[in-house]
N, C-alpha and C. Protein backbone atom coordinates (compact mmCIF):
# COMPACT_ATOMS: atom_id res chain seq x y z
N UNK A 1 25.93 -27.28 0.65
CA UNK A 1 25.40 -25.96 0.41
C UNK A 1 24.73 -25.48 1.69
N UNK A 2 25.08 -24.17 2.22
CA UNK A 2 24.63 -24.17 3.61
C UNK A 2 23.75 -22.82 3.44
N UNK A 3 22.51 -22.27 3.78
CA UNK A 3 22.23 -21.14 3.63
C UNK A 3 21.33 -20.67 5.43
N UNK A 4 21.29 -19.34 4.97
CA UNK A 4 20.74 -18.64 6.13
C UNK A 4 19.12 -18.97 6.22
N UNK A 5 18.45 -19.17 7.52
CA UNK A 5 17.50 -19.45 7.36
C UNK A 5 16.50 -18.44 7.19
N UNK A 6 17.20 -17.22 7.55
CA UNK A 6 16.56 -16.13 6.89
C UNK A 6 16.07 -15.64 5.66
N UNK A 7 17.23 -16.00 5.30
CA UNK A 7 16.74 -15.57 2.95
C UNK A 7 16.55 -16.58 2.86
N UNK A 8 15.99 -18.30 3.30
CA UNK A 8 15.62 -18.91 2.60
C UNK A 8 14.92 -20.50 3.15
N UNK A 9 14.29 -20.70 2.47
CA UNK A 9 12.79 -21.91 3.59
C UNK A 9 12.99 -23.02 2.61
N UNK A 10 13.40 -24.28 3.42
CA UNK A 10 13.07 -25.45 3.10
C UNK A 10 11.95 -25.69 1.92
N UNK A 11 11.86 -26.36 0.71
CA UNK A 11 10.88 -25.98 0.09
C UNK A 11 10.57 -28.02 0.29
N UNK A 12 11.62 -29.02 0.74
CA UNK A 12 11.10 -29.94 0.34
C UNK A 12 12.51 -30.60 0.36
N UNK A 13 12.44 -32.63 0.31
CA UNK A 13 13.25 -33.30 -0.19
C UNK A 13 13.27 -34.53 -0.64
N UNK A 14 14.64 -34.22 -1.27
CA UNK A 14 14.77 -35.95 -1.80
C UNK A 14 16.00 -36.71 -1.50
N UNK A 15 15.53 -37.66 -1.30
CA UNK A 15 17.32 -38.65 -1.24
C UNK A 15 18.34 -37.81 -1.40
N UNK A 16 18.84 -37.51 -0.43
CA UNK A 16 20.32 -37.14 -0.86
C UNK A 16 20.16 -35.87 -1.41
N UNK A 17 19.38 -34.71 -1.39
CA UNK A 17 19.39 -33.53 -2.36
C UNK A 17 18.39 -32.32 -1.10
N UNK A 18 18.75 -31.26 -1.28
CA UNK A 18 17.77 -31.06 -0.29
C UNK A 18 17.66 -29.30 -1.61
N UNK A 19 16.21 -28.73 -1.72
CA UNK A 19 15.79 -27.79 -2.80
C UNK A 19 15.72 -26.21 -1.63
N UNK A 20 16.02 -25.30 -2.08
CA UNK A 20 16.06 -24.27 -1.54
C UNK A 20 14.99 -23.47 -1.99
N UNK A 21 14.28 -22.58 -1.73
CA UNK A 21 13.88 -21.27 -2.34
C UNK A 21 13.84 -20.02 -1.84
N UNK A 22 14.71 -18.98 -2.72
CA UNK A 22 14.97 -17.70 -2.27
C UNK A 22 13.39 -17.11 -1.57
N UNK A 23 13.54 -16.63 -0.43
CA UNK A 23 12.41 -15.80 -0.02
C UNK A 23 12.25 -14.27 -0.14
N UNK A 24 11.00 -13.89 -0.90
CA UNK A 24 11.56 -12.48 -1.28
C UNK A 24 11.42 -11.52 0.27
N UNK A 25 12.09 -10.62 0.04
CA UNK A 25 12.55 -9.81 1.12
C UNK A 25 12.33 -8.51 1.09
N UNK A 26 11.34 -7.73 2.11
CA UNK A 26 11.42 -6.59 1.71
C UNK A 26 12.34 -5.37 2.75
N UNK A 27 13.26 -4.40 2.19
CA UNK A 27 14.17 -3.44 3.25
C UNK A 27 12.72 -2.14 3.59
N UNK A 28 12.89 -2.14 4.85
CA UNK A 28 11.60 -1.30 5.37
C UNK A 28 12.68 0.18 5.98
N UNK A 29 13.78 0.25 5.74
CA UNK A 29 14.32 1.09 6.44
C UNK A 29 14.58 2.48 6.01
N UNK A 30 14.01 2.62 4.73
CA UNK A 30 13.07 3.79 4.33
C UNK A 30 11.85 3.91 4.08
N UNK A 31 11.42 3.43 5.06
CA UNK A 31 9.60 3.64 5.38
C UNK A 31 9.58 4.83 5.83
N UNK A 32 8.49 5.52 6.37
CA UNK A 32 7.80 6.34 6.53
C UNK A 32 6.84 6.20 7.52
N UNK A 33 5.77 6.67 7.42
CA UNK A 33 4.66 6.72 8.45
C UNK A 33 3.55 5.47 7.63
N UNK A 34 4.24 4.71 6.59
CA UNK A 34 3.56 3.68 5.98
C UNK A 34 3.96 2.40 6.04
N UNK A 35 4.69 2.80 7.41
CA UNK A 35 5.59 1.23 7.78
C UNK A 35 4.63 0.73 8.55
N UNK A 36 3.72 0.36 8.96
CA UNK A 36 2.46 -0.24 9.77
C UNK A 36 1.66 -0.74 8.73
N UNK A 37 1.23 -0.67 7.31
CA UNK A 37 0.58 -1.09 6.48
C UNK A 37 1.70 -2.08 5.62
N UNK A 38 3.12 -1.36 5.71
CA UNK A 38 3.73 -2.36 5.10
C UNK A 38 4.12 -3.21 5.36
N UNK A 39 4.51 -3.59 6.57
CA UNK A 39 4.79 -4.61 7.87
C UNK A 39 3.55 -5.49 7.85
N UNK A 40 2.42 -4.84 7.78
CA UNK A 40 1.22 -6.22 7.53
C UNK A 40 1.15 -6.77 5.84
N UNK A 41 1.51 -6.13 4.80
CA UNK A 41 1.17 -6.62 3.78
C UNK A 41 2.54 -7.69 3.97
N UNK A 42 4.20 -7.14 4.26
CA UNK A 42 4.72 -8.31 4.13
C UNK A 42 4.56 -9.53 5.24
N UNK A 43 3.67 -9.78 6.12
CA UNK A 43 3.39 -10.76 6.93
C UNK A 43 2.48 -11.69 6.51
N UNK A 44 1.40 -10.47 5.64
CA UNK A 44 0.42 -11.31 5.43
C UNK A 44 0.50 -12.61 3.82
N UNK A 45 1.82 -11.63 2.48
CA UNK A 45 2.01 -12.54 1.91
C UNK A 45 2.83 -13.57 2.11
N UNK A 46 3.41 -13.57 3.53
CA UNK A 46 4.77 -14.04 3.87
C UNK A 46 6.26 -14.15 3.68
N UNK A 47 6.15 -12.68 3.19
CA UNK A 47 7.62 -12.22 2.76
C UNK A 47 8.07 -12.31 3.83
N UNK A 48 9.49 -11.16 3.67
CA UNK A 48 10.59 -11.19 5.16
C UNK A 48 10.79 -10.06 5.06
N UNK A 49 10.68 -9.21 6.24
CA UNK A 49 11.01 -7.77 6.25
C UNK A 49 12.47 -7.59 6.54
N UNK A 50 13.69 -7.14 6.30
CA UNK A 50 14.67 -6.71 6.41
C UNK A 50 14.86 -5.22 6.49
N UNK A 51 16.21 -4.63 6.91
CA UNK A 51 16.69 -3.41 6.99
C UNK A 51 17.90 -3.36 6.23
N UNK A 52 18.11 -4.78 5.75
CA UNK A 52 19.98 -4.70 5.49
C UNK A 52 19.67 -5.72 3.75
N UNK A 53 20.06 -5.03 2.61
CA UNK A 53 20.17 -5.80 1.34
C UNK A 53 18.49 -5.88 1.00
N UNK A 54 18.42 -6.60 0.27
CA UNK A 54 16.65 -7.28 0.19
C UNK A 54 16.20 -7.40 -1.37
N UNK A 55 15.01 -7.48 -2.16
CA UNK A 55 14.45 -7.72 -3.37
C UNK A 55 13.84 -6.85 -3.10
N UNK A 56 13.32 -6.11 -2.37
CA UNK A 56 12.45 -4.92 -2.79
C UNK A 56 12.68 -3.82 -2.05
N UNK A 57 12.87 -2.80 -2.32
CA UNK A 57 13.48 -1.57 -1.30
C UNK A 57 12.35 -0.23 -1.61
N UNK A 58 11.27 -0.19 -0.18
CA UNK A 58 10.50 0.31 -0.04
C UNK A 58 10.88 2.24 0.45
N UNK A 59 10.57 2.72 -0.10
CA UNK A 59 10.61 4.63 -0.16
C UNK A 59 9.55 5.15 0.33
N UNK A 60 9.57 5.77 1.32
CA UNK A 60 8.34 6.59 1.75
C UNK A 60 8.66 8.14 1.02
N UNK A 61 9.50 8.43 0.82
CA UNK A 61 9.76 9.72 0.21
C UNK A 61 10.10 9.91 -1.31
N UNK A 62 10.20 10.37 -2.21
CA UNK A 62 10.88 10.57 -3.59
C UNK A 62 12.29 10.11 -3.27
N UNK A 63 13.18 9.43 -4.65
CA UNK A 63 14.25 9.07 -4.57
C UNK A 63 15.14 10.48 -4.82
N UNK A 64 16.17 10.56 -3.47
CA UNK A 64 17.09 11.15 -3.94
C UNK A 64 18.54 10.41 -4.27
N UNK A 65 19.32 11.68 -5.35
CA UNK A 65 20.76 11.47 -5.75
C UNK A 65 21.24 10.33 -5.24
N UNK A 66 21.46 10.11 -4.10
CA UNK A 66 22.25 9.54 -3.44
C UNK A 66 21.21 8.06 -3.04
N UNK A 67 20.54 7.97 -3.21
CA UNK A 67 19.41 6.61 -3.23
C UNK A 67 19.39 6.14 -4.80
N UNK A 68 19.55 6.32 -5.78
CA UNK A 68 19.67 6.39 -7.18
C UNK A 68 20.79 5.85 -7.13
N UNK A 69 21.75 6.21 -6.81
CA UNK A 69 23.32 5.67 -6.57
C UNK A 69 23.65 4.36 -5.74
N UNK A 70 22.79 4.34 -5.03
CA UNK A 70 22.44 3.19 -4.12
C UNK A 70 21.78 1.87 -4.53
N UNK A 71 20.66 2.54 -5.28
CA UNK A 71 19.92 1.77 -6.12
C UNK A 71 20.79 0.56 -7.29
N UNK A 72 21.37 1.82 -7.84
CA UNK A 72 22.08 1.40 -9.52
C UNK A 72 23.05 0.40 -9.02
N UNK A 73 23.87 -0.19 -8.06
CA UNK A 73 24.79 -0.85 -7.64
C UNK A 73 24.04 -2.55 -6.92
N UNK A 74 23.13 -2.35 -7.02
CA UNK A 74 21.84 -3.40 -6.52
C UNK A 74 20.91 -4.27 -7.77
N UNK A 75 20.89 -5.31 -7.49
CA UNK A 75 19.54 -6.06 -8.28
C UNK A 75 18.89 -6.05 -7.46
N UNK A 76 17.48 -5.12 -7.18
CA UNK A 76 16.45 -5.23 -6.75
C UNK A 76 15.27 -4.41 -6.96
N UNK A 77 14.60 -4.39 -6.47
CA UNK A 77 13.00 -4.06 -7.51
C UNK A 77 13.32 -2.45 -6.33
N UNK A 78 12.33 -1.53 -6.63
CA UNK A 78 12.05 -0.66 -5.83
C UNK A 78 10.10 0.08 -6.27
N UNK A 79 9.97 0.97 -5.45
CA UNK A 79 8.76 1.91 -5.53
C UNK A 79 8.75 3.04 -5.91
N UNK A 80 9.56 3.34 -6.39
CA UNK A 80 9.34 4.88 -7.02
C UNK A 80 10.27 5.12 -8.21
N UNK A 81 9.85 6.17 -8.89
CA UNK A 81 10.80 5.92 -9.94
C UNK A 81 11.30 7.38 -10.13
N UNK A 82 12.44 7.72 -10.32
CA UNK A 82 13.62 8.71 -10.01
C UNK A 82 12.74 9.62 -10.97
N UNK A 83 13.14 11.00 -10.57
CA UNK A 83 12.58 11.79 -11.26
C UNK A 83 10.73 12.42 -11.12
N UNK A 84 9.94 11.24 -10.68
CA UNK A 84 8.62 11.43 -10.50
C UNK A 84 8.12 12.78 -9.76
N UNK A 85 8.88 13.03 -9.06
CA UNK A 85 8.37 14.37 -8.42
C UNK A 85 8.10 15.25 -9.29
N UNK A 86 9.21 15.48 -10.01
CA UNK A 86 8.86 16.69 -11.21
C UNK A 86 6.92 16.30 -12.10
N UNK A 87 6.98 15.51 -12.27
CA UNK A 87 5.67 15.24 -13.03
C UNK A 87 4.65 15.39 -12.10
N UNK A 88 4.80 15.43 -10.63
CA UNK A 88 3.44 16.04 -9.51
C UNK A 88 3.43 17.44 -9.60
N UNK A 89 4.43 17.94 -10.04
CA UNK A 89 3.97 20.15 -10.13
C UNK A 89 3.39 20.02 -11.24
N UNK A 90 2.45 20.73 -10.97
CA UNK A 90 1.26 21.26 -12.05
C UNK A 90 1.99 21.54 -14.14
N UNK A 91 3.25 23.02 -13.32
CA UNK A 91 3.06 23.65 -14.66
C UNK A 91 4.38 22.73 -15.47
N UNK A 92 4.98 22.10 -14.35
CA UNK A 92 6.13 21.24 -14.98
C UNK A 92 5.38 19.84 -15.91
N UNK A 93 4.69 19.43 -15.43
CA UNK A 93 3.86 18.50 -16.21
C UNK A 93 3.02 18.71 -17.15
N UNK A 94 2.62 20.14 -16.94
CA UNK A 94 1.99 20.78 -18.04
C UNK A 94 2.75 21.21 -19.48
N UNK A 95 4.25 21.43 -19.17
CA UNK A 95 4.64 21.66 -20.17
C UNK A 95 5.44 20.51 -21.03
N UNK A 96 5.75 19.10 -20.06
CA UNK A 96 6.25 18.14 -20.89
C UNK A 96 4.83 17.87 -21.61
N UNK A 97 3.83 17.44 -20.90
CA UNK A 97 2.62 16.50 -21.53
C UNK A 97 2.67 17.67 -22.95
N UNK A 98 2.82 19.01 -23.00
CA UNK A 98 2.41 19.93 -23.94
C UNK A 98 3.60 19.51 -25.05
N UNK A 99 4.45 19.44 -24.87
CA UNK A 99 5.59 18.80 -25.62
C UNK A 99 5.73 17.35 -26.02
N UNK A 100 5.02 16.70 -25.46
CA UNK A 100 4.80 15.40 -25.98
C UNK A 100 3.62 15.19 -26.95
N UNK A 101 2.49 16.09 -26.39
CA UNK A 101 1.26 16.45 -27.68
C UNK A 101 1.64 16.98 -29.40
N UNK A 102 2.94 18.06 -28.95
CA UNK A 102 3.61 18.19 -30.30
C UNK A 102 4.39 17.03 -30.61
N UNK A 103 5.22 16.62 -30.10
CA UNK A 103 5.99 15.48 -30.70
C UNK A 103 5.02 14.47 -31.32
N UNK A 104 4.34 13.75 -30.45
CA UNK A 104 3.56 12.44 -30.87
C UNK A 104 2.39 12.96 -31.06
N UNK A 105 1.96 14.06 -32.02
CA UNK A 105 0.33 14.02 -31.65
C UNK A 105 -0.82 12.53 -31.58
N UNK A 106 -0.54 11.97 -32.27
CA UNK A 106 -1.45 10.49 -32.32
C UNK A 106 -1.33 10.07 -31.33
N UNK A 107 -0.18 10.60 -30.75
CA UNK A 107 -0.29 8.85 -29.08
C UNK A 107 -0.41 9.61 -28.12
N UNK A 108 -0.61 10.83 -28.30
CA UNK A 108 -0.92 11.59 -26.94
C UNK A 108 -2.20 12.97 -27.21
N UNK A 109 -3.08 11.83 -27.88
CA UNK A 109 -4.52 12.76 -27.94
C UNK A 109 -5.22 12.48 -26.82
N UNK A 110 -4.87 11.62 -26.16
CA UNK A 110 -5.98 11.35 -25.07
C UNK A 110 -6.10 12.52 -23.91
N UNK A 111 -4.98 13.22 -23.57
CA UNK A 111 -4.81 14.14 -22.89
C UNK A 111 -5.28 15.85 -23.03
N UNK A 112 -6.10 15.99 -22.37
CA UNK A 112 -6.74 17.88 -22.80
C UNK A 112 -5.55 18.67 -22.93
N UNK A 113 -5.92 20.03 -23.76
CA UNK A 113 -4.90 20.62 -24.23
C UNK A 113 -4.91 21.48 -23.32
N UNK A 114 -3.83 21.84 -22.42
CA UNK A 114 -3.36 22.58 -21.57
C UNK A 114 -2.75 23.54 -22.25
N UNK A 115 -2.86 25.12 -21.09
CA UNK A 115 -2.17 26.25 -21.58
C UNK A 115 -1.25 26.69 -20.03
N UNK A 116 0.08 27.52 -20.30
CA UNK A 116 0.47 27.56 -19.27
C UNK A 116 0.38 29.32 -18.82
N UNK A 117 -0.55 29.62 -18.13
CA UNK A 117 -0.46 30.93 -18.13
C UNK A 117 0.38 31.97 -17.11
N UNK A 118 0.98 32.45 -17.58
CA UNK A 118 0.91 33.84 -18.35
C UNK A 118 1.71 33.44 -20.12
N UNK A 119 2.57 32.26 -19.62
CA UNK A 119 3.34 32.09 -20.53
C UNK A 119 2.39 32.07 -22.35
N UNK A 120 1.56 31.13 -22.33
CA UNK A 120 0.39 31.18 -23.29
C UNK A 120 -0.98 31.73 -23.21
N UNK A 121 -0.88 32.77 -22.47
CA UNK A 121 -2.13 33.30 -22.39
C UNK A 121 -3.00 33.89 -23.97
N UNK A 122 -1.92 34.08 -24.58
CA UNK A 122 -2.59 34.64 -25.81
C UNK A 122 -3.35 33.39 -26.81
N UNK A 123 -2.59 32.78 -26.58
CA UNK A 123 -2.75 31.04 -26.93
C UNK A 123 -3.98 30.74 -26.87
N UNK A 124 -4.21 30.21 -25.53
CA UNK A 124 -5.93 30.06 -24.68
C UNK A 124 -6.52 31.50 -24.91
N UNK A 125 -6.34 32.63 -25.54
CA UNK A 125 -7.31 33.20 -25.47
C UNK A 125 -8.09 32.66 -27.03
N UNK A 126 -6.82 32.77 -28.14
CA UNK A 126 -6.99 32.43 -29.49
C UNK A 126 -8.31 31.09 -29.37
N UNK A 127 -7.74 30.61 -28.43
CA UNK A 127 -8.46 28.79 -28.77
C UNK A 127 -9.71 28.80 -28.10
N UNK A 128 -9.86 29.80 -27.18
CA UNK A 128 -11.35 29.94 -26.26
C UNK A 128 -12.11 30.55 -27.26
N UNK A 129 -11.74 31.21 -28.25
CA UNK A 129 -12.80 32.29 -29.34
C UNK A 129 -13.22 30.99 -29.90
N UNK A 130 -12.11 30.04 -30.57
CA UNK A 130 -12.42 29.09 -31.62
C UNK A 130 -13.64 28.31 -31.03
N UNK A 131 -13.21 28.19 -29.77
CA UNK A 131 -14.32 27.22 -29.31
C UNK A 131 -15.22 27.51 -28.33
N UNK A 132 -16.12 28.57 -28.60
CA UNK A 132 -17.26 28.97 -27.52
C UNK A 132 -17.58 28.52 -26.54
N UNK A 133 -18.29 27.23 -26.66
CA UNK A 133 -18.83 26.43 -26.31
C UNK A 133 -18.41 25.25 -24.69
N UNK A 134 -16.85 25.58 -25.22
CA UNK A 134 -15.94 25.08 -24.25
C UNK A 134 -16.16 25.62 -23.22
N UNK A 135 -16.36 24.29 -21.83
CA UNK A 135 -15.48 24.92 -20.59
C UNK A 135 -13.91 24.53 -20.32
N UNK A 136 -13.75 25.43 -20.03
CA UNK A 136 -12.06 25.21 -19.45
C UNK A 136 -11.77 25.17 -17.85
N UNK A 137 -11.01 24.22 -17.38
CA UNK A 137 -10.82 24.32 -15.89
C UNK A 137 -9.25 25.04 -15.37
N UNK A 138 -9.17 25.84 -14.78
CA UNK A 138 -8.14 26.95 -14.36
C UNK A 138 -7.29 25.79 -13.14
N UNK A 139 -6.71 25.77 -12.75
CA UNK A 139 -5.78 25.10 -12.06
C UNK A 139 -4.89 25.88 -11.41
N UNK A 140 -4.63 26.76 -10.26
CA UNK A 140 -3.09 27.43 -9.62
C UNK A 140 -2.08 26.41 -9.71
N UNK A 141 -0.91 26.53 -9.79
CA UNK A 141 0.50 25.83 -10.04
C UNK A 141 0.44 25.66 -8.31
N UNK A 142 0.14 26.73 -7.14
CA UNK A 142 0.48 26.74 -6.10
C UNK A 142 -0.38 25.48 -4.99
N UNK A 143 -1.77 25.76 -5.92
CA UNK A 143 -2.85 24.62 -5.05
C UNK A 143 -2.93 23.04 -4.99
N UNK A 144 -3.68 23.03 -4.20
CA UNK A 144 -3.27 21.06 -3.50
C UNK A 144 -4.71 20.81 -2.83
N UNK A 145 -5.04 19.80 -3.27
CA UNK A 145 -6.72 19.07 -2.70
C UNK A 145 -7.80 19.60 -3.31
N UNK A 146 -7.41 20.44 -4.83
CA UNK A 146 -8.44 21.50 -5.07
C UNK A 146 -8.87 22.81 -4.78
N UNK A 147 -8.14 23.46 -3.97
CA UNK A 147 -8.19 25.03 -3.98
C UNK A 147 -7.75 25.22 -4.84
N UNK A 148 -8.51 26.60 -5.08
CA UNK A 148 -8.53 27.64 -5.96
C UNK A 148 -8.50 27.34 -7.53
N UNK A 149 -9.24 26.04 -8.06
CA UNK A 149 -9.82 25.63 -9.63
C UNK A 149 -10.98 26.24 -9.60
N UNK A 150 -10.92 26.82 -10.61
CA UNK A 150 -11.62 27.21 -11.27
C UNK A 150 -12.08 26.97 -12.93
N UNK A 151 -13.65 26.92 -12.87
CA UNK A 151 -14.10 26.81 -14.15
C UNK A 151 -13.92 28.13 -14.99
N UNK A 152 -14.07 27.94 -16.30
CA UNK A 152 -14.23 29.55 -16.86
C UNK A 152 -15.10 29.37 -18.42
C-alpha cells in the first residue's frame, strides 16, 4: 500500500503492518483577504493546506451556481451554505421569518414580529394602536452598520 506523504502521516507500527491516517486538508484557493488567519489556524491545528481536492473547501465569498456544482460532485465539508445571502437582505428575511411565524407559530415565537413597509403598513399601524406601549425599531432595507434605525 503506497501513499502520498502529503494526504497522509505515519501514525505508527507493527511487525509487518504499517497504519496510515488520512490528514485532513484544507483547499485555500477560494480564500479571500482571510487567507492569513486561515493559513495560521490550519498550521496551528496541523492540518494541510492544499489548492487541489481536500476535506474542507474554504469560501471567502457566497457560493455561486457553478461552486454548488462543484461542490455536489465532492465528499467534502465546506463554509457556507448555498443560498445564505438571500437571508442577509433585510426585507427578504423579513418576509420568510414572517412566513415561517405563520406556518409554525409555536417554533418560531422567539422571533419579533416584523412588518414590511409599505407592503404592511396598514398592518403595523393596526398592531401599534393595539399596543401603545410598544417600541418598535424601523430598519431601511438599504442600511448596513446601523444607519438610518430608527426607534418609533
Amino acid at each position: 500500500m503506497s501513499a502520498s506523504p502529503s494526504k497522509r502521516k505515519k501514525r505508527g507500527k507493527r511487525p509487518g503492518k504499517e497504519y496510515l491516517k488520512q490528514v485532513f486538508s484544507v483547499n485555500t484557493s477560494y480564500c479571500r483577504s482571510e487567507i492569513e488567519l486561515i493559513q495560521f489556524v490550519i498550521h496551528k491545528c496541523g492540518f494541510l493546506e492544499t489548492t487541489v481536492g481536500g476535506s474542507l473547501y474554504w469560501f471567502g465569498l457566497s457560493l455561486q451556481d457553478k461552486d454548488i456544482r462543484i461542490l455536489s460532485k465532492k465528499k467534502c465539508y465546506y463554509n457556507r451554505y448555498a443560498g445564505l445571502e438571500y437571508m442577509c437582505r433585510k426585507k427578504v428575511f423579513c418576509a420568510i421569518n414572517n412566513r415561517m411565524r405563520r406556518t409554525f407559530p409555536k417554533l418560531f415565537n422567539f422571533s419579533p414580529i416584523s412588518f414590511l413597509i409599505p407592503e404592511e403598513g396598514v398592518a403595523l399601524e393596526s398592531y401599534m394602536e393595539q399596543h401603545p406601549k410598544f417600541f418598535f425599531i424601523g430598519k431601511p432595507s438599504r442600511g448596513k452598520g446601523g444607519e438610518g434605525i430608527i426607534l418609533i
